[in-house]
N, C-alpha and C. Protein backbone atom coordinates (compact mmCIF):
# COMPACT_ATOMS: atom_id res chain seq x y z
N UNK A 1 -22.88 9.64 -11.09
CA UNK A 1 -23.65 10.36 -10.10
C UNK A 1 -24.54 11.40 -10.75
N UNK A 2 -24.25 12.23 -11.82
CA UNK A 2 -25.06 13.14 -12.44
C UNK A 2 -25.98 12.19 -13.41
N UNK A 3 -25.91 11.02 -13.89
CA UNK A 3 -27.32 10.69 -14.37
C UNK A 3 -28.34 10.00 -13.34
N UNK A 4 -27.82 9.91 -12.28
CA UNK A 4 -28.63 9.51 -11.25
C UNK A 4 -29.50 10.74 -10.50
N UNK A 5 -28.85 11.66 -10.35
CA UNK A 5 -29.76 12.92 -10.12
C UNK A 5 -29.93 13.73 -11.19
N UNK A 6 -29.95 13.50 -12.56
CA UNK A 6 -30.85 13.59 -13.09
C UNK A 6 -32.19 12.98 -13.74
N UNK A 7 -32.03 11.75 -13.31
CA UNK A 7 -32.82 10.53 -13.17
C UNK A 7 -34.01 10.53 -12.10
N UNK A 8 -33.68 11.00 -10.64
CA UNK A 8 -34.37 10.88 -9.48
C UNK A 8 -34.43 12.83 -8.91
N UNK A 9 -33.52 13.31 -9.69
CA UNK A 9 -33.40 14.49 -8.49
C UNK A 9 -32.67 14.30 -7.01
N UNK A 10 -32.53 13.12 -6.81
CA UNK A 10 -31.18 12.99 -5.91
C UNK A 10 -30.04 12.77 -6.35
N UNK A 11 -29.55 12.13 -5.04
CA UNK A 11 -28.08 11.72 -4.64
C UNK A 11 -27.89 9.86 -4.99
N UNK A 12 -28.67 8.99 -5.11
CA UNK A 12 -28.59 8.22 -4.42
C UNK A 12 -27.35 7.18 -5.34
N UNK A 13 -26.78 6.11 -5.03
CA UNK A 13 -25.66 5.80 -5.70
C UNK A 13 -26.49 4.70 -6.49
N UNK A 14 -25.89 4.87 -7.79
CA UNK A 14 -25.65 3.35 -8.36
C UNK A 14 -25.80 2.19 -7.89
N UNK A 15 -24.81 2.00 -6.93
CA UNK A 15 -24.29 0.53 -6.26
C UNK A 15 -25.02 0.24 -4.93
N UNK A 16 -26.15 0.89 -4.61
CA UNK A 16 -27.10 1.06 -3.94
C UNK A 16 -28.24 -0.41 -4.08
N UNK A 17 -28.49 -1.14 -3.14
CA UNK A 17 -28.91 -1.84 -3.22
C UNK A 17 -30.18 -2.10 -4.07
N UNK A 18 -30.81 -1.15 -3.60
CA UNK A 18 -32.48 -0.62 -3.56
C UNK A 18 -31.85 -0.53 -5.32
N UNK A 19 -30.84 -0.11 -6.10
CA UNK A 19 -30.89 0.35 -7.65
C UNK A 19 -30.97 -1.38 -8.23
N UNK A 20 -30.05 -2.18 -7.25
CA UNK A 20 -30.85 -3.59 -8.64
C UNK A 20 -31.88 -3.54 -8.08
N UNK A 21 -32.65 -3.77 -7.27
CA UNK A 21 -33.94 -3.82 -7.09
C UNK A 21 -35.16 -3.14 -8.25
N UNK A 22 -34.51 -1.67 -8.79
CA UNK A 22 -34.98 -1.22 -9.67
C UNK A 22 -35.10 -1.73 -10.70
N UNK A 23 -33.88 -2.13 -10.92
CA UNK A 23 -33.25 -2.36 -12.63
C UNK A 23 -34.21 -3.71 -12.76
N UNK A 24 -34.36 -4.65 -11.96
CA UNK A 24 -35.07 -5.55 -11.85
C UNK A 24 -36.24 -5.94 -12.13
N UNK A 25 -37.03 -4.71 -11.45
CA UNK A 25 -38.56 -3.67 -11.81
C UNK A 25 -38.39 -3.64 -12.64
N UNK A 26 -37.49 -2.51 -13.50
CA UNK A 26 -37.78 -2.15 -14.21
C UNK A 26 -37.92 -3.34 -16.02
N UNK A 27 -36.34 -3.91 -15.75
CA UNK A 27 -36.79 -5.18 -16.65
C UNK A 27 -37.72 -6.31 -16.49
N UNK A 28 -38.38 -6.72 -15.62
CA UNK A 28 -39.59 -7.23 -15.80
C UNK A 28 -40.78 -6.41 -16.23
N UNK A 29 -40.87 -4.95 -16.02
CA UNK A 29 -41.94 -4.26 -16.04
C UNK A 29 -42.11 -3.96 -17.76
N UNK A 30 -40.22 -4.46 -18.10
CA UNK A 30 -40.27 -3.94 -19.85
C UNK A 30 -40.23 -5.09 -20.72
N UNK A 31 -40.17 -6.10 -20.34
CA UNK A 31 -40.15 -7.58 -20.99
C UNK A 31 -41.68 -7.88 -20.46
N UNK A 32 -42.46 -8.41 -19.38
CA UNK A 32 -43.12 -9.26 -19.28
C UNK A 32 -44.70 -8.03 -18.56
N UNK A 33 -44.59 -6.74 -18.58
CA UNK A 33 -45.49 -5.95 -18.02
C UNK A 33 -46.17 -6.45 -16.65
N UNK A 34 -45.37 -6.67 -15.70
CA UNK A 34 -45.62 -6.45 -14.46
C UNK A 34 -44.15 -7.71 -13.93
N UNK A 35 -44.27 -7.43 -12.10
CA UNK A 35 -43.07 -7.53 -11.53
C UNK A 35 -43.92 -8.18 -10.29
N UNK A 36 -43.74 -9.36 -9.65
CA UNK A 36 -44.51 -10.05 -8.50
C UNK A 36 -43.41 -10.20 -7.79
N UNK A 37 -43.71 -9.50 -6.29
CA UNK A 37 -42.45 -9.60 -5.24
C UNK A 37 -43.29 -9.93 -4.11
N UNK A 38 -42.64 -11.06 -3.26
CA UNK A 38 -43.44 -11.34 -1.87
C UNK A 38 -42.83 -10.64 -0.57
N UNK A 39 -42.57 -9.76 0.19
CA UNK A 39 -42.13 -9.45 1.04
C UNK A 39 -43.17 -9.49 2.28
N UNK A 40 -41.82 -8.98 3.71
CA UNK A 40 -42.90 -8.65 5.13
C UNK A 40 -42.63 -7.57 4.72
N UNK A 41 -43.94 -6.97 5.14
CA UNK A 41 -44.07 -5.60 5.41
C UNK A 41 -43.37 -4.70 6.75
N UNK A 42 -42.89 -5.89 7.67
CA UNK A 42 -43.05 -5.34 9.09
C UNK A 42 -41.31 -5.91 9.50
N UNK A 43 -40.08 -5.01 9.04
CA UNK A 43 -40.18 -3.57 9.46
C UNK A 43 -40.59 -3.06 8.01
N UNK A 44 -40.77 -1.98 8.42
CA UNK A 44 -41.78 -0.96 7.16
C UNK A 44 -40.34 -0.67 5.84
N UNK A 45 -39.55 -0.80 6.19
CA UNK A 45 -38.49 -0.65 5.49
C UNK A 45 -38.18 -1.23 4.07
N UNK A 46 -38.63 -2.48 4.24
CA UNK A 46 -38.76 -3.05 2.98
C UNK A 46 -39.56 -3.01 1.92
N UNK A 47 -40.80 -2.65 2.83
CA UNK A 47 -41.84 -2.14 1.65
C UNK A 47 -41.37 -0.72 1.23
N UNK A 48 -41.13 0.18 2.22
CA UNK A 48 -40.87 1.09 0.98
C UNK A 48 -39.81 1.58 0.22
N UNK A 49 -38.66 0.83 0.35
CA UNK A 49 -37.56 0.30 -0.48
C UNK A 49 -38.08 -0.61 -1.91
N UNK A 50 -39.17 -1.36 -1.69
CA UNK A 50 -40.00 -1.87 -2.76
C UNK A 50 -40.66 -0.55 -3.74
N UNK A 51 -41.65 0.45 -3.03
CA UNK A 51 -42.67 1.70 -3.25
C UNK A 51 -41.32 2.04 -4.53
N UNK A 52 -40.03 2.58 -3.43
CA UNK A 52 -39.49 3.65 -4.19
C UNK A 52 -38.50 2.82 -5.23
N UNK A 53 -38.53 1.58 -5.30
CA UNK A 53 -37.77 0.97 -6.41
C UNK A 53 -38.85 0.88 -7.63
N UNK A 54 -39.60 0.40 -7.22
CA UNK A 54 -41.03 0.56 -8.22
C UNK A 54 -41.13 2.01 -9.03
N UNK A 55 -40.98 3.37 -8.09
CA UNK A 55 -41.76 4.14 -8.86
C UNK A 55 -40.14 4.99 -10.00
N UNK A 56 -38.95 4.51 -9.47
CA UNK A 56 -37.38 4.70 -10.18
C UNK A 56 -37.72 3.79 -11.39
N UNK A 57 -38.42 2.58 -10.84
CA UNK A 57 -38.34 1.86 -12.37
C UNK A 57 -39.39 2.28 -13.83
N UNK A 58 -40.34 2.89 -13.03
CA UNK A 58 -41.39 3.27 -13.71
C UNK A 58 -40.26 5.02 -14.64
N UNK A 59 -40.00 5.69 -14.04
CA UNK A 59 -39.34 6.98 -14.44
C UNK A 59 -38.36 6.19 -15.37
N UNK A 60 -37.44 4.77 -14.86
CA UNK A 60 -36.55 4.83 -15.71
C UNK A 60 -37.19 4.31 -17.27
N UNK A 61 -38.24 3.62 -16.85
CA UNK A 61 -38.59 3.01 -18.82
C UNK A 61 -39.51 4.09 -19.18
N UNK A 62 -39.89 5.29 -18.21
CA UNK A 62 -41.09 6.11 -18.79
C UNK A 62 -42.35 6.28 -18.46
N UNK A 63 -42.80 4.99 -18.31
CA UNK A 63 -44.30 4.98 -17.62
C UNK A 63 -45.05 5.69 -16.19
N UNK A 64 -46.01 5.48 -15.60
CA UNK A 64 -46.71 5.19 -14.20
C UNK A 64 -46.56 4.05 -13.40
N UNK A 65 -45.75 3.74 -12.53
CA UNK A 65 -46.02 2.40 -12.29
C UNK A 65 -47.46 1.90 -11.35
N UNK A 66 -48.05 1.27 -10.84
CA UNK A 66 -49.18 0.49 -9.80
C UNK A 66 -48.87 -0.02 -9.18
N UNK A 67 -49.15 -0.24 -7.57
CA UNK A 67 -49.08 -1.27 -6.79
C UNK A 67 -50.04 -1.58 -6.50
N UNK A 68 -49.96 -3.39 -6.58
CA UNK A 68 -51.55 -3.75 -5.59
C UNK A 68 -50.93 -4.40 -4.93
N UNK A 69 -51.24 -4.61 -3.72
CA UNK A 69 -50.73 -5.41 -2.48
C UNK A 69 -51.95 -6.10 -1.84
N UNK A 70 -51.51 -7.62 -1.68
CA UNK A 70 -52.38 -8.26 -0.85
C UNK A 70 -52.04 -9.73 -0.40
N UNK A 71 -52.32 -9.47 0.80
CA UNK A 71 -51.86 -10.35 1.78
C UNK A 71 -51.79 -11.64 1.32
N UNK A 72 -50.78 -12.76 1.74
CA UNK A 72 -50.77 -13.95 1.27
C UNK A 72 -51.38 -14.86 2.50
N UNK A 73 -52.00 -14.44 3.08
CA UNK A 73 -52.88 -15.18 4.29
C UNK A 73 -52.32 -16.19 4.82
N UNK A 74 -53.15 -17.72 5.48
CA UNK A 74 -52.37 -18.70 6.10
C UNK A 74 -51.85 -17.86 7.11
N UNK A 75 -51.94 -17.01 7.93
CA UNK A 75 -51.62 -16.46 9.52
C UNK A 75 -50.29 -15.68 9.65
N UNK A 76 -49.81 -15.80 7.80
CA UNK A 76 -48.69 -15.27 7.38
C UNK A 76 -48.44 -13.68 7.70
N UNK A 77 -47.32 -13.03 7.91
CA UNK A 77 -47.20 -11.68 8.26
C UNK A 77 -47.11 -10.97 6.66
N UNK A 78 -46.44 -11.82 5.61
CA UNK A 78 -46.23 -11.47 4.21
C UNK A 78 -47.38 -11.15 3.56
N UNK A 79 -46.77 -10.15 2.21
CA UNK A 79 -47.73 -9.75 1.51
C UNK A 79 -47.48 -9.68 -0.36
N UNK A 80 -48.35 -9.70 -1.12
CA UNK A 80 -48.07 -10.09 -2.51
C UNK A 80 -47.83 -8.56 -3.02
N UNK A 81 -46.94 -8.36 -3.63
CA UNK A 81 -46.76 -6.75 -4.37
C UNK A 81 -46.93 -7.26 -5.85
N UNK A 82 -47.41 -6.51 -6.29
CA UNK A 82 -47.75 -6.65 -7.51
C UNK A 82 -47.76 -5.33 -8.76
N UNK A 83 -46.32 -5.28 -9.36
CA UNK A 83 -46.24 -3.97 -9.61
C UNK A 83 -46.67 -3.80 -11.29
N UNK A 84 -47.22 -2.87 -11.48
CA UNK A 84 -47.73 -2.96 -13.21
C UNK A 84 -47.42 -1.45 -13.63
N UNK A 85 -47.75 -1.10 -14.47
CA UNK A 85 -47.78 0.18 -14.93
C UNK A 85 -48.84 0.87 -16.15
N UNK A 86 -48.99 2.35 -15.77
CA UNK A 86 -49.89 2.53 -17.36
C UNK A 86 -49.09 3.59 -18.24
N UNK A 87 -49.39 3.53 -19.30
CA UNK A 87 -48.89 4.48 -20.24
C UNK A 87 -50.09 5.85 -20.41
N UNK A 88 -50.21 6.44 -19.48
CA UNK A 88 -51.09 7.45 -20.29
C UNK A 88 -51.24 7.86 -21.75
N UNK A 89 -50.09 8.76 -22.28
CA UNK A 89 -50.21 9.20 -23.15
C UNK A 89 -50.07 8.48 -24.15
N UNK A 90 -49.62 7.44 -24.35
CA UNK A 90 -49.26 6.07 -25.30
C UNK A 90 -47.87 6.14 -25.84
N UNK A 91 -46.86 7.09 -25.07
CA UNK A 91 -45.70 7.20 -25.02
C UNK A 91 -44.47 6.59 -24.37
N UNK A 92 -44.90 5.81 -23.88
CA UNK A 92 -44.09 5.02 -22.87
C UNK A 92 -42.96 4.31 -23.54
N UNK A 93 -43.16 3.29 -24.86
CA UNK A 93 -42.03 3.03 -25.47
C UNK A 93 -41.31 4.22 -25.92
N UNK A 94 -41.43 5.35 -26.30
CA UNK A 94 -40.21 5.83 -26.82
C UNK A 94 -39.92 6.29 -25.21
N UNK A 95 -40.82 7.12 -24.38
CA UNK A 95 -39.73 7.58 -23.02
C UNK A 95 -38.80 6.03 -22.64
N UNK A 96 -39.16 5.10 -22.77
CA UNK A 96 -38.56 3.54 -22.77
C UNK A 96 -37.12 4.01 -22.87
N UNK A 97 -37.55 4.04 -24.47
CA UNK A 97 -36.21 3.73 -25.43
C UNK A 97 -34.91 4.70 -25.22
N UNK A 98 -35.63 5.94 -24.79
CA UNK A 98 -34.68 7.10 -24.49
C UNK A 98 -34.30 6.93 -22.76
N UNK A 99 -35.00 6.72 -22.27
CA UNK A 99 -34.38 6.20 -20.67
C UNK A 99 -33.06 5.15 -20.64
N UNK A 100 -33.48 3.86 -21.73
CA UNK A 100 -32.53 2.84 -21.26
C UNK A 100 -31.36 3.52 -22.13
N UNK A 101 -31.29 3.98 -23.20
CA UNK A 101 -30.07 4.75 -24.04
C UNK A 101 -29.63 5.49 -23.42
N UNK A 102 -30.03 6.29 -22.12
CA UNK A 102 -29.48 7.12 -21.55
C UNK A 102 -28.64 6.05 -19.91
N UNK A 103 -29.40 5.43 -19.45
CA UNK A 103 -28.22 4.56 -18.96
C UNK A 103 -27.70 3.55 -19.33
N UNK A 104 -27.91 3.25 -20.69
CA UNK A 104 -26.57 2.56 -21.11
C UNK A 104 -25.53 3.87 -21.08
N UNK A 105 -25.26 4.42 -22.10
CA UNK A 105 -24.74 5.76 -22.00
C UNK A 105 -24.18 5.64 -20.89
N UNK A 106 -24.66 6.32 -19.30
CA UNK A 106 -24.14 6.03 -18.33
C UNK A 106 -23.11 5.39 -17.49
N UNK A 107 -23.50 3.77 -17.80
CA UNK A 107 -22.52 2.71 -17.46
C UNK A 107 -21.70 2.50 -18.10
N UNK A 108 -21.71 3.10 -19.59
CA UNK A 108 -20.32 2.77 -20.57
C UNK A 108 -19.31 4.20 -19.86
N UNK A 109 -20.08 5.10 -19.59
CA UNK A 109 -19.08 6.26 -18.98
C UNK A 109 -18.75 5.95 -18.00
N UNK A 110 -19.24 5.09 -16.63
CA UNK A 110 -18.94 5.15 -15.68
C UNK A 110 -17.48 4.28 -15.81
N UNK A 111 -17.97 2.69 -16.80
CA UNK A 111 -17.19 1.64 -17.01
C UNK A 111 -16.05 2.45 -17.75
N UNK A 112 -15.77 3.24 -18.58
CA UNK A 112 -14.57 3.88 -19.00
C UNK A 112 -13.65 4.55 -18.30
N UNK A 113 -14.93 5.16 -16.88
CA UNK A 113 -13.75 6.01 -15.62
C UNK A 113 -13.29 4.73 -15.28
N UNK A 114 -13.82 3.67 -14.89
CA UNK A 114 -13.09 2.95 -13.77
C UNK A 114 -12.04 2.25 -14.38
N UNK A 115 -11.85 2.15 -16.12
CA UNK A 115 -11.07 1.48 -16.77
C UNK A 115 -9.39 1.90 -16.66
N UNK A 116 -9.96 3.34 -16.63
CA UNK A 116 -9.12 4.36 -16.73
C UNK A 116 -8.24 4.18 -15.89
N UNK A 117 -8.59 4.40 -14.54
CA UNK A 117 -8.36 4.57 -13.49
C UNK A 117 -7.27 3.43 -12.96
N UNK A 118 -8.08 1.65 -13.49
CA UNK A 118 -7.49 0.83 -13.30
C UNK A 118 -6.20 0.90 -13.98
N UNK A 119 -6.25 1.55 -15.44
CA UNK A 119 -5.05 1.04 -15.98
C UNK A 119 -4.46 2.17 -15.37
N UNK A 120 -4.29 3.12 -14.81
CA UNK A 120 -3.45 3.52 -14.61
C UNK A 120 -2.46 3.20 -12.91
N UNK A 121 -3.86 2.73 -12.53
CA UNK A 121 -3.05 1.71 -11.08
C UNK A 121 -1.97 0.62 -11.15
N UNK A 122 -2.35 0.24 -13.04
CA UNK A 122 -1.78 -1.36 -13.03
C UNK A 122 -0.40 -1.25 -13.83
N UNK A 123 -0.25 0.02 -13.94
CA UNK A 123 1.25 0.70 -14.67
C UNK A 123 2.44 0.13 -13.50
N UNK A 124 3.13 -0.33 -14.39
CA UNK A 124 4.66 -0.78 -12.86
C UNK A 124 5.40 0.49 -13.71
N UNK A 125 6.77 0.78 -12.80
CA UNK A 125 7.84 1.62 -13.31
C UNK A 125 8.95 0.56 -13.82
N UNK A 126 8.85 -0.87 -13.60
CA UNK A 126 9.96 -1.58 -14.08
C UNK A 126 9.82 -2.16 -15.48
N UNK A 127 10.74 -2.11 -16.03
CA UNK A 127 10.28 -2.17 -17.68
C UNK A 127 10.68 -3.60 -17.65
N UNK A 128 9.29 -4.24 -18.73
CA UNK A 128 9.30 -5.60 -19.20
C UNK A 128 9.69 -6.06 -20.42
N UNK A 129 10.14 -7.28 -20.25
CA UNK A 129 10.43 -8.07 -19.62
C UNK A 129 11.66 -7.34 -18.71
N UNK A 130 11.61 -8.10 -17.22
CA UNK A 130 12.80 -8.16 -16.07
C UNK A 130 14.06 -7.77 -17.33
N UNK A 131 15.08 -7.23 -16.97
CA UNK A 131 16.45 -7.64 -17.49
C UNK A 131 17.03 -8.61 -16.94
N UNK A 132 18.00 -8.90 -17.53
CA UNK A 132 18.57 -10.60 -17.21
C UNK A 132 19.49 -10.16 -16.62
N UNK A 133 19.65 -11.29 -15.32
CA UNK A 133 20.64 -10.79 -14.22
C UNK A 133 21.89 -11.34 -14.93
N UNK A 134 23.17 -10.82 -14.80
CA UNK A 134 24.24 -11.24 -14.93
C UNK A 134 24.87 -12.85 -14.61
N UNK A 135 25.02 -13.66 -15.16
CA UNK A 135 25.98 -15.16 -14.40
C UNK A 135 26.98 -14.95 -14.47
């Protein structure tokens, strides 16, 4: 939860839908420099669950991200998103490199609480092996 608001300045969780959506963004935006998503616009919800996954993915590798949007016609209600990004300062790979090191980082901490946690759920009080019942 604390690299997520320090990531966004919120709250918002991890396991939050809208975050693969990001991570998604964001690895296409860092492998192949841009991200093509077809959605309806109408309810408005999805697009800007798109806006704000876009601009998380852009913060998380570093960059600006872009949207161009345009309609896929045929009488269709859908529309083409088309997300890219610029590097102003020509810094973007290292803010990159230091973003994704910082949530890896993250998920190995998170994955260590929950390890934790498990093993200590998966403790019995009866010592193994059973003892052998008497014949």
């Amino acid at each position: 939860m604390v690299r997520t608001r320090a990531m966004t300045g919120h709250d918002e969780r991890p396991d939050d839908p809208r975050w693969e959506l990001t991570l998604e963004i964001a690895g296409k935006l860092w492998l192949y420099g841009e991200h093509v998503i077809e959605i309806d616009p109408v309810p408005a919800q999805e697009f800007v669950d798109v806006q704000w996954a876009a601009r998380q993915a852009g913060r998380l590798i570093g960059v600006r991200t872009e949207l161009d949007i345009v309609p896929t016609g045929g009488g269709s209600s859908t529309v083409v998103v088309r997300i890219t990004y610029s590097d102003p300062d020509g810094r973007g790979l290292i803010r990159a490199q230091d973003g994704l090191d910082a949530l890896v980082r993250s998920v190995r901490e998170q994955q260590a609480a929950r390890d934790s946690l498990s093993r200590g759920r998966v403790r019995s009080k009866r010592p193994w092996p059973p003892p052998s019942s008497p014949s």
